[in-house]
C-alpha atoms as a PDB file:
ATOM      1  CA  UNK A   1       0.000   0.000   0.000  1.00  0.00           C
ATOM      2  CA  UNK A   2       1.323   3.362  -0.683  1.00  0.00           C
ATOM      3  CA  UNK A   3       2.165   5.173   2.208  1.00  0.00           C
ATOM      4  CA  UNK A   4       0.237   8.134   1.902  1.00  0.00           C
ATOM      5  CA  UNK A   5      -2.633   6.343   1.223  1.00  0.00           C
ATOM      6  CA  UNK A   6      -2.228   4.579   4.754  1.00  0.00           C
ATOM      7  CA  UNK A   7      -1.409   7.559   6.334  1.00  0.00           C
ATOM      8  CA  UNK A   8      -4.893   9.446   5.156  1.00  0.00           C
ATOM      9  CA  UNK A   9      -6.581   6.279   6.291  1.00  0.00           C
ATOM     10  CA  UNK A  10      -5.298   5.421   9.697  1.00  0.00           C
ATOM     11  CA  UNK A  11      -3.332   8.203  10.666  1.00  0.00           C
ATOM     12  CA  UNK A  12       0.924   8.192  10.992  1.00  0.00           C
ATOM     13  CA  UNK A  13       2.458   4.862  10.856  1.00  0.00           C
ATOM     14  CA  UNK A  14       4.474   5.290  13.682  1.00  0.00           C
ATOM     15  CA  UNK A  15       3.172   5.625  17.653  1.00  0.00           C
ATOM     16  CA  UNK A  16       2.844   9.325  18.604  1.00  0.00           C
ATOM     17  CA  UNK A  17       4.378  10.780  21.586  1.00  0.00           C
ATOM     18  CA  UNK A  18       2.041  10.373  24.614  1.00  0.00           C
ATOM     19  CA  UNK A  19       0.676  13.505  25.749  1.00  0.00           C
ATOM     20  CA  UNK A  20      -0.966  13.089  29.420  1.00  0.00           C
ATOM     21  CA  UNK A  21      -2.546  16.947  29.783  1.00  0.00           C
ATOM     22  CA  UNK A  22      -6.159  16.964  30.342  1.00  0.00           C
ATOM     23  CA  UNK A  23      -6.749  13.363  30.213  1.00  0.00           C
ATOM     24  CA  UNK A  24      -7.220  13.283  33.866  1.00  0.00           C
ATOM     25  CA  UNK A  25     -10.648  14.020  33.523  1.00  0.00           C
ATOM     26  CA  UNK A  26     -11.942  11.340  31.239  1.00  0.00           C
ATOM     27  CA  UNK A  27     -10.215   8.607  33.885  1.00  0.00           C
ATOM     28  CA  UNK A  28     -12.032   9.807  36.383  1.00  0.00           C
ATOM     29  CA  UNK A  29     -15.564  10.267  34.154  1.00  0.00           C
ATOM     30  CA  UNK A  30     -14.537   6.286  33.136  1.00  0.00           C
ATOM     31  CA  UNK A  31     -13.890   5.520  36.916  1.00  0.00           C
ATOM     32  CA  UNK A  32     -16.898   6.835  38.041  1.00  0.00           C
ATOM     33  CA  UNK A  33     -18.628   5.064  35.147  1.00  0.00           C
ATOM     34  CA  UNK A  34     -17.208   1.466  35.439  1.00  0.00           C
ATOM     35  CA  UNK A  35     -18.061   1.326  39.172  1.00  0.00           C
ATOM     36  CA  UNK A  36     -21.684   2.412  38.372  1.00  0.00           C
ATOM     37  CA  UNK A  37     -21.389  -0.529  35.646  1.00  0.00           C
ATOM     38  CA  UNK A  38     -19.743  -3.091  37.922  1.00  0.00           C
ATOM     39  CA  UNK A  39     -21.979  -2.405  41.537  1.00  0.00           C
ATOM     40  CA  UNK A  40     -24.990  -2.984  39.117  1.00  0.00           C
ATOM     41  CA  UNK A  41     -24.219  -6.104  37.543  1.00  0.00           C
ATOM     42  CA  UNK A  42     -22.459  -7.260  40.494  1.00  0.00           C
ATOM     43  CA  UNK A  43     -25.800  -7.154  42.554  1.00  0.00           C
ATOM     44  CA  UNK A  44     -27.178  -8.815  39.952  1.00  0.00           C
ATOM     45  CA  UNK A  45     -24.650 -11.375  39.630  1.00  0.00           C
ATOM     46  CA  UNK A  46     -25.267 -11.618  43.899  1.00  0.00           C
ATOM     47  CA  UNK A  47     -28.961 -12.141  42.758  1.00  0.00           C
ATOM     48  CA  UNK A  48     -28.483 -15.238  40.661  1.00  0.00           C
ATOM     49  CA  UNK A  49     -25.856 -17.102  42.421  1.00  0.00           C
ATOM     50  CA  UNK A  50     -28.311 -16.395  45.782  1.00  0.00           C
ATOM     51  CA  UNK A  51     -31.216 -18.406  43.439  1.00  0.00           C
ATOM     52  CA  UNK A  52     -28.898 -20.886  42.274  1.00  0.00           C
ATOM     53  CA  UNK A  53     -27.877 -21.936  45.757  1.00  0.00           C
ATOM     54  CA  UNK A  54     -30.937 -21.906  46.946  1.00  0.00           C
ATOM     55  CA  UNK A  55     -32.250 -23.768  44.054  1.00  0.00           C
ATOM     56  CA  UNK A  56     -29.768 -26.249  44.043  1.00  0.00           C
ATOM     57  CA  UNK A  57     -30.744 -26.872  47.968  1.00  0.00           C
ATOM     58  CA  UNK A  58     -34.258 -27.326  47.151  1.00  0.00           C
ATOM     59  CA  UNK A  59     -33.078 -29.983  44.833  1.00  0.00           C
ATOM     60  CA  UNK A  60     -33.975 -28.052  41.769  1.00  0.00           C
ATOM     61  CA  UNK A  61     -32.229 -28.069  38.088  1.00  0.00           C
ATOM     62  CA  UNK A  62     -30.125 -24.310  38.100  1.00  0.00           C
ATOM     63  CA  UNK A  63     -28.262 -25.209  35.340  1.00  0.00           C
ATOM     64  CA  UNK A  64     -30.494 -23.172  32.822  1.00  0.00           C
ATOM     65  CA  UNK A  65     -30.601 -20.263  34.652  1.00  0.00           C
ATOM     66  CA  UNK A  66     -26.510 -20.068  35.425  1.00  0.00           C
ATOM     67  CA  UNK A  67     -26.290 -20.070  31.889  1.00  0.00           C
ATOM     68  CA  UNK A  68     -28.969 -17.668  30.621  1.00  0.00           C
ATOM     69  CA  UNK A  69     -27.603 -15.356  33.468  1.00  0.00           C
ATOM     70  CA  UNK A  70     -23.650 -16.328  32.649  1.00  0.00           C
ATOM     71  CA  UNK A  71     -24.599 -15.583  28.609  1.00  0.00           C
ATOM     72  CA  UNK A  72     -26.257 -12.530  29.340  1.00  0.00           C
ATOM     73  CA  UNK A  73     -23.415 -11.374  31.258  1.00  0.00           C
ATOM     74  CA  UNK A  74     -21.050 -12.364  28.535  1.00  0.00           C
ATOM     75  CA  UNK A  75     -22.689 -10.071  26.181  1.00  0.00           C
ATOM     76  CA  UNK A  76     -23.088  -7.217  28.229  1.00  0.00           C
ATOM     77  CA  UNK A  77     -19.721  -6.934  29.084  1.00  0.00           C
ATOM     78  CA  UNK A  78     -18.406  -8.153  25.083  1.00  0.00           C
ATOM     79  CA  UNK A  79     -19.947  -5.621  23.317  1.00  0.00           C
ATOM     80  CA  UNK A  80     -18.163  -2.631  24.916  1.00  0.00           C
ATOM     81  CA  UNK A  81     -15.128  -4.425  25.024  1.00  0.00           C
ATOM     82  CA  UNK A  82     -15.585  -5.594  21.531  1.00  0.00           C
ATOM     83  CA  UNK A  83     -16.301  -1.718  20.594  1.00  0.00           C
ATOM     84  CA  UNK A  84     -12.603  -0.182  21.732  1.00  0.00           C
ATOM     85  CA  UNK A  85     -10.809  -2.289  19.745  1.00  0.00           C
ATOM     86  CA  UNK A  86     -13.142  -1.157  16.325  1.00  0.00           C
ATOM     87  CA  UNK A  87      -9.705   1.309  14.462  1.00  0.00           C
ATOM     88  CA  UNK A  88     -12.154   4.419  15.195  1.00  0.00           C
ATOM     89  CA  UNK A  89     -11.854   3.953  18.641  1.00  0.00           C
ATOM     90  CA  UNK A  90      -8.316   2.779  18.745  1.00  0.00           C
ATOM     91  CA  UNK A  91      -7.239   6.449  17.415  1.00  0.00           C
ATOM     92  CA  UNK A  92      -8.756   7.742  21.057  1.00  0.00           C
ATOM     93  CA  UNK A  93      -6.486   7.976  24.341  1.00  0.00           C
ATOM     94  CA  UNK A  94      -7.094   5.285  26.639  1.00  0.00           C
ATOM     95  CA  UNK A  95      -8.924   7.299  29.175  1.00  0.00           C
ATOM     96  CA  UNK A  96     -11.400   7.898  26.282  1.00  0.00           C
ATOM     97  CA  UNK A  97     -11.262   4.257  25.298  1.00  0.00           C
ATOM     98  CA  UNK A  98     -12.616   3.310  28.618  1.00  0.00           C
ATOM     99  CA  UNK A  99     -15.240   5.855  28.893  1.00  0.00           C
ATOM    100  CA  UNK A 100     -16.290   5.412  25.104  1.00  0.00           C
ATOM    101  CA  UNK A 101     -16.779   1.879  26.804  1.00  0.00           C
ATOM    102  CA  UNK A 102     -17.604   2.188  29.977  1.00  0.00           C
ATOM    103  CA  UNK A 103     -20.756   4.627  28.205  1.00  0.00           C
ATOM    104  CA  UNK A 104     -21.770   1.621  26.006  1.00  0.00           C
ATOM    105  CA  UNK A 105     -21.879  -0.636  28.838  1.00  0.00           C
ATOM    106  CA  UNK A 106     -23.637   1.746  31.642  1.00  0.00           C
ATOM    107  CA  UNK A 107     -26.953   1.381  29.398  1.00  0.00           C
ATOM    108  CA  UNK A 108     -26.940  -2.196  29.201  1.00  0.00           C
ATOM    109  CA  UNK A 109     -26.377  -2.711  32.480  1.00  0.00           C
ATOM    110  CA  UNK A 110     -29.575  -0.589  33.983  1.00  0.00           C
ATOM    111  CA  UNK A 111     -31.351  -2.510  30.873  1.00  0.00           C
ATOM    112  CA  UNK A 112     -30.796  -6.123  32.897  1.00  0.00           C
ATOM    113  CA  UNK A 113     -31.081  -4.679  36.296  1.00  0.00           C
ATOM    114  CA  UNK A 114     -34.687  -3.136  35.037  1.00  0.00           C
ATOM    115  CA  UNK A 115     -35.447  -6.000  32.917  1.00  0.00           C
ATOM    116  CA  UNK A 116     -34.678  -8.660  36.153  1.00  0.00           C
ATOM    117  CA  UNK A 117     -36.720  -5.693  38.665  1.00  0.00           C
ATOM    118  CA  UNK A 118     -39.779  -6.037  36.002  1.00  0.00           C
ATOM    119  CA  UNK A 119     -39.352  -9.102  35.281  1.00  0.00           C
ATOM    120  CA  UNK A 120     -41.508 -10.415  38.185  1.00  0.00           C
ATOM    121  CA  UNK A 121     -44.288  -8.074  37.940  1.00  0.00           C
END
């Protein structure tokens, strides 16, 4: 490929110097975000292994609900990983990276916590 054609494409072929100013911000913002993320799906997580126990000492089969809950976790937490490593989101800083991600998976999480709290209803 020519080089200036892979330059216009994807940027310079070689790593940039890190710059750190005014990313401090956006690692906090992703902080903040990620433990929002991870307190919700780790209640839920508490949830299901509280009904699998349970179920299991009531002598019931939990083997369909560990997975539906272990696949649903799976993709909730894929997808925004999946999403920084698209080349658009590679260009970004890492603190970016993680709150690009961490914004992706904040939705999906209060989507299964108000899909399991409705769920009953």
């Amino acid at each position: 490929m020519n080089p200036e054609s892979y330059t216009a494409l994807y940027g310079p072929g070689h790593p940039q110097p890190v710059s750190r100013r005014g990313q401090t911000g956006a690692a906090v913002l992703a902080g903040v975000v990620w433990a929002v993320v991870s307190v919700l799906l780790g209640g839920q997580a508490t949830m299901v292994l509280v009904a699998v126990f349970v179920g299991a000492a009531a002598g019931e089969p939990v083997g369909g609900l560990l997975l539906g809950s272990t696949l649903i976790g799976t993709v909730a937490l894929g997808a925004p990983v999946a999403l920084t490593f698209l080349p658009p989101a590679r260009r970004l800083s890492v603190p970016a990276r993680f709150l690009l991600a961490g914004g992706v998976a904040l939705p999906i999480a209060l989507g299964i916590v108000a899909w399991v709290a409705t769920r009953g209803r």
